[in-house]
C-alpha atoms as a PDB file:
ATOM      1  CA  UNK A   1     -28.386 -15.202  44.280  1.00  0.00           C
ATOM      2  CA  UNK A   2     -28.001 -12.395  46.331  1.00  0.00           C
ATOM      3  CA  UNK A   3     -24.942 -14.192  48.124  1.00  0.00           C
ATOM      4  CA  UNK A   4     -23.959 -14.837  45.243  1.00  0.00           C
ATOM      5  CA  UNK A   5     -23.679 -11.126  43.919  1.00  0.00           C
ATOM      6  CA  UNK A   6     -21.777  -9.823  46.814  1.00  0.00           C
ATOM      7  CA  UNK A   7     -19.204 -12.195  46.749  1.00  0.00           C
ATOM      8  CA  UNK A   8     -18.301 -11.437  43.198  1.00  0.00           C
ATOM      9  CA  UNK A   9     -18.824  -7.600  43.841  1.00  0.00           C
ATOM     10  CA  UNK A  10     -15.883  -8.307  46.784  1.00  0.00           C
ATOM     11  CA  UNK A  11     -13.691 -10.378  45.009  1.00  0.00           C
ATOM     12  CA  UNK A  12     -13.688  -7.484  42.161  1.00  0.00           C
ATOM     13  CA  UNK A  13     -13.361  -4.616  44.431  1.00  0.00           C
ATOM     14  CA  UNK A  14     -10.144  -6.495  45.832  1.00  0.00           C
ATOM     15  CA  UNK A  15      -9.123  -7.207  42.085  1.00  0.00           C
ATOM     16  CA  UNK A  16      -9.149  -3.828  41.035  1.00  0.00           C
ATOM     17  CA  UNK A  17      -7.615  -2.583  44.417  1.00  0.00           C
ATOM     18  CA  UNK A  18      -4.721  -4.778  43.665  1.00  0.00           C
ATOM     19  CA  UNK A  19      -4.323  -3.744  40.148  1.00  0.00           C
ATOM     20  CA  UNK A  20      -4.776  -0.303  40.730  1.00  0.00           C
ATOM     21  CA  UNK A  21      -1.084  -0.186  42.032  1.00  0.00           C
ATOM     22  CA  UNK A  22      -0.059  -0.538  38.345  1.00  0.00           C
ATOM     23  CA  UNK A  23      -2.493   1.761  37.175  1.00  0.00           C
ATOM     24  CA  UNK A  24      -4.975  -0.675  35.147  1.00  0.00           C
ATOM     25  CA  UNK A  25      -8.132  -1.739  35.984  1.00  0.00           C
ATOM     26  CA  UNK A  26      -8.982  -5.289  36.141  1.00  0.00           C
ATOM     27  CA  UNK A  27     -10.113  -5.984  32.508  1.00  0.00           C
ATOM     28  CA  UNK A  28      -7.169  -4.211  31.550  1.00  0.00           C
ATOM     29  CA  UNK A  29      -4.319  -6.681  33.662  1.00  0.00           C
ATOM     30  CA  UNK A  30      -6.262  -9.402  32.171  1.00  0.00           C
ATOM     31  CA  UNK A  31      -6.382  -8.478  28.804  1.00  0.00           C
ATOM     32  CA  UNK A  32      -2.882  -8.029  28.431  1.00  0.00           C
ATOM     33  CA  UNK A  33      -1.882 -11.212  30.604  1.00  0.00           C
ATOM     34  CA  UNK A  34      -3.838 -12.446  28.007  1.00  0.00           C
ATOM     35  CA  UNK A  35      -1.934 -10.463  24.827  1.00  0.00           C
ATOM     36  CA  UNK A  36       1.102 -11.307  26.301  1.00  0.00           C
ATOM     37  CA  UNK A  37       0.449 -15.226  26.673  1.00  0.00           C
ATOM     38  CA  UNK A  38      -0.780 -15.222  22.985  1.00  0.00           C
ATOM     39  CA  UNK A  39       0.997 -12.911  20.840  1.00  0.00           C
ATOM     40  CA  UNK A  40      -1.191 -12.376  17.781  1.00  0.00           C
ATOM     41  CA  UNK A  41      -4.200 -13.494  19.332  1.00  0.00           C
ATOM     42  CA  UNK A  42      -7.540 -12.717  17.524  1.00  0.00           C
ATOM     43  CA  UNK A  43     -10.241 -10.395  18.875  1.00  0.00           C
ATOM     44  CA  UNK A  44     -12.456 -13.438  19.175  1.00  0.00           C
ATOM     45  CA  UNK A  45     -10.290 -15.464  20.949  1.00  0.00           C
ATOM     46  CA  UNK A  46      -9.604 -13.049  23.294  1.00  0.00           C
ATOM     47  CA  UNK A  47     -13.336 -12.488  24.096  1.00  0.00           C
ATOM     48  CA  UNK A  48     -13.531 -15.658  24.502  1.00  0.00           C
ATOM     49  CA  UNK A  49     -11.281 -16.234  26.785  1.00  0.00           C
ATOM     50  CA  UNK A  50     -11.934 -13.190  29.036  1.00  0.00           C
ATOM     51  CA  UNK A  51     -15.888 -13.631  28.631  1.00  0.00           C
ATOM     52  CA  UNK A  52     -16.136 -10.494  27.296  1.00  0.00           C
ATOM     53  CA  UNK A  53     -18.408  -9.190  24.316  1.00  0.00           C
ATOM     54  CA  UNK A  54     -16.556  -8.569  21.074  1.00  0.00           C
ATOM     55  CA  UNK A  55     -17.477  -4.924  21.521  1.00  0.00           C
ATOM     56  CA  UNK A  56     -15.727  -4.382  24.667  1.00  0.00           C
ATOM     57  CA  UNK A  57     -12.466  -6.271  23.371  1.00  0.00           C
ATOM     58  CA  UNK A  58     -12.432  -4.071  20.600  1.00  0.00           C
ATOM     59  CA  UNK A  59     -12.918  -0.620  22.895  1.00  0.00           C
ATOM     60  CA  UNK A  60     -10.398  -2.705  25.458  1.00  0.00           C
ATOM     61  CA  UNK A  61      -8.096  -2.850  22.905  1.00  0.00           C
ATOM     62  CA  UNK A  62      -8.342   0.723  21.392  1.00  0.00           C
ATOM     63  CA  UNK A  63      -7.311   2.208  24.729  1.00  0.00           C
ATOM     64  CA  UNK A  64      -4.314  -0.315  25.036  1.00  0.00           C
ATOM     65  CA  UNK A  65      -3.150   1.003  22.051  1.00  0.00           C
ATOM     66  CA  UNK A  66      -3.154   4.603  22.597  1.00  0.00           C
ATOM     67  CA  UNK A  67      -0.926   3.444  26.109  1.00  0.00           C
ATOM     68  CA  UNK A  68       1.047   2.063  23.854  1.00  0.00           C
ATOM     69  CA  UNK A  69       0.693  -1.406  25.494  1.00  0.00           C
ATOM     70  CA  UNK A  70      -0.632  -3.380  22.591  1.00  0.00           C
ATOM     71  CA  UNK A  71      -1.019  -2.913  18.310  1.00  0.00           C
ATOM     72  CA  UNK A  72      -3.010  -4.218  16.083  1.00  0.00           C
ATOM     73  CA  UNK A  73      -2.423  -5.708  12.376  1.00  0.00           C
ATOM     74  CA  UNK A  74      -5.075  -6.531  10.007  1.00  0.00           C
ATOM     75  CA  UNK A  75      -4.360  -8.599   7.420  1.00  0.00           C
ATOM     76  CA  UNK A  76      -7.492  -9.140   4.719  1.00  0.00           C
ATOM     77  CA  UNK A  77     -10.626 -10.025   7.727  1.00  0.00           C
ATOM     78  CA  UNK A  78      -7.734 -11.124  10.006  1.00  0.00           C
ATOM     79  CA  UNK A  79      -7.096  -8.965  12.848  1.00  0.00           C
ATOM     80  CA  UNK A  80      -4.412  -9.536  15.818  1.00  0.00           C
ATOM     81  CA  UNK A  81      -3.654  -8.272  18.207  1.00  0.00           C
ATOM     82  CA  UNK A  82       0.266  -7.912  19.439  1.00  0.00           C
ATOM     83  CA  UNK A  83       2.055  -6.820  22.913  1.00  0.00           C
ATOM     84  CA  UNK A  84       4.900  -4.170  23.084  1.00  0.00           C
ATOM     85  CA  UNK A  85       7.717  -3.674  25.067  1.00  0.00           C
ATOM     86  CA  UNK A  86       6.098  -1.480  27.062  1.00  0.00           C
ATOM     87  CA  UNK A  87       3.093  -3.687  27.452  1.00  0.00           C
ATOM     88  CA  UNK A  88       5.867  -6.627  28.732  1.00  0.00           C
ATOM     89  CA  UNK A  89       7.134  -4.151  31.029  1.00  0.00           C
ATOM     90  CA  UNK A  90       3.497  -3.798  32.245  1.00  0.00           C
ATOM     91  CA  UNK A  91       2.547  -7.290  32.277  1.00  0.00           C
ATOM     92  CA  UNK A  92       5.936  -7.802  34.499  1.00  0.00           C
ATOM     93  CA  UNK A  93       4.939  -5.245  36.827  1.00  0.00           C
ATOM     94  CA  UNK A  94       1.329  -7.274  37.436  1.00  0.00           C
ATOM     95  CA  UNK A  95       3.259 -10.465  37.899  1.00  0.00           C
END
């Protein structure tokens, strides 16, 4: 277990070393790697996908959009979630 905990404590410190060059965090690259491969993915989904609670997509989210990387559009209970130009230009500069 303990093994276990370190490794995944190292692989995450040289994640977010990595990512830091772009100025995001590690939840943040994936998130909108994510966005990007799904345009108008749902909250859910994305949560989902990125093992995250709904709670943290949704405060993920939030601060994406006051970047500017990513919008949102609710439509009745339907929310999605959408990339921007300058979240492309982002998700380019992670590739």
């Amino acid at each position: 277990y303990y093994s276990t905990q370190a490794l995944a404590r190292s692989v995450g410190q040289l994640a977010d070393g990595i990512f830091a060059k772009v100025g995001l965090t590690t939840s943040y690259a994936y998130l909108l790697i994510a966005i990007s491969e799904e345009d108008g993915i749902q909250p859910m989904k994305l949560s989902q996908e990125l093992n995250l609670t709904p709670s943290t997509i949704t405060r993920l989210v939030e601060k994406m959009e006051q970047k500017r990387f990513v919008y949102r559009e609710t439509e009745g209970k339907t929310t999605r979630i959408f990339i921007t130009e300058r979240g492309e230009g982002k998700v380019e500069e992670i590739k």
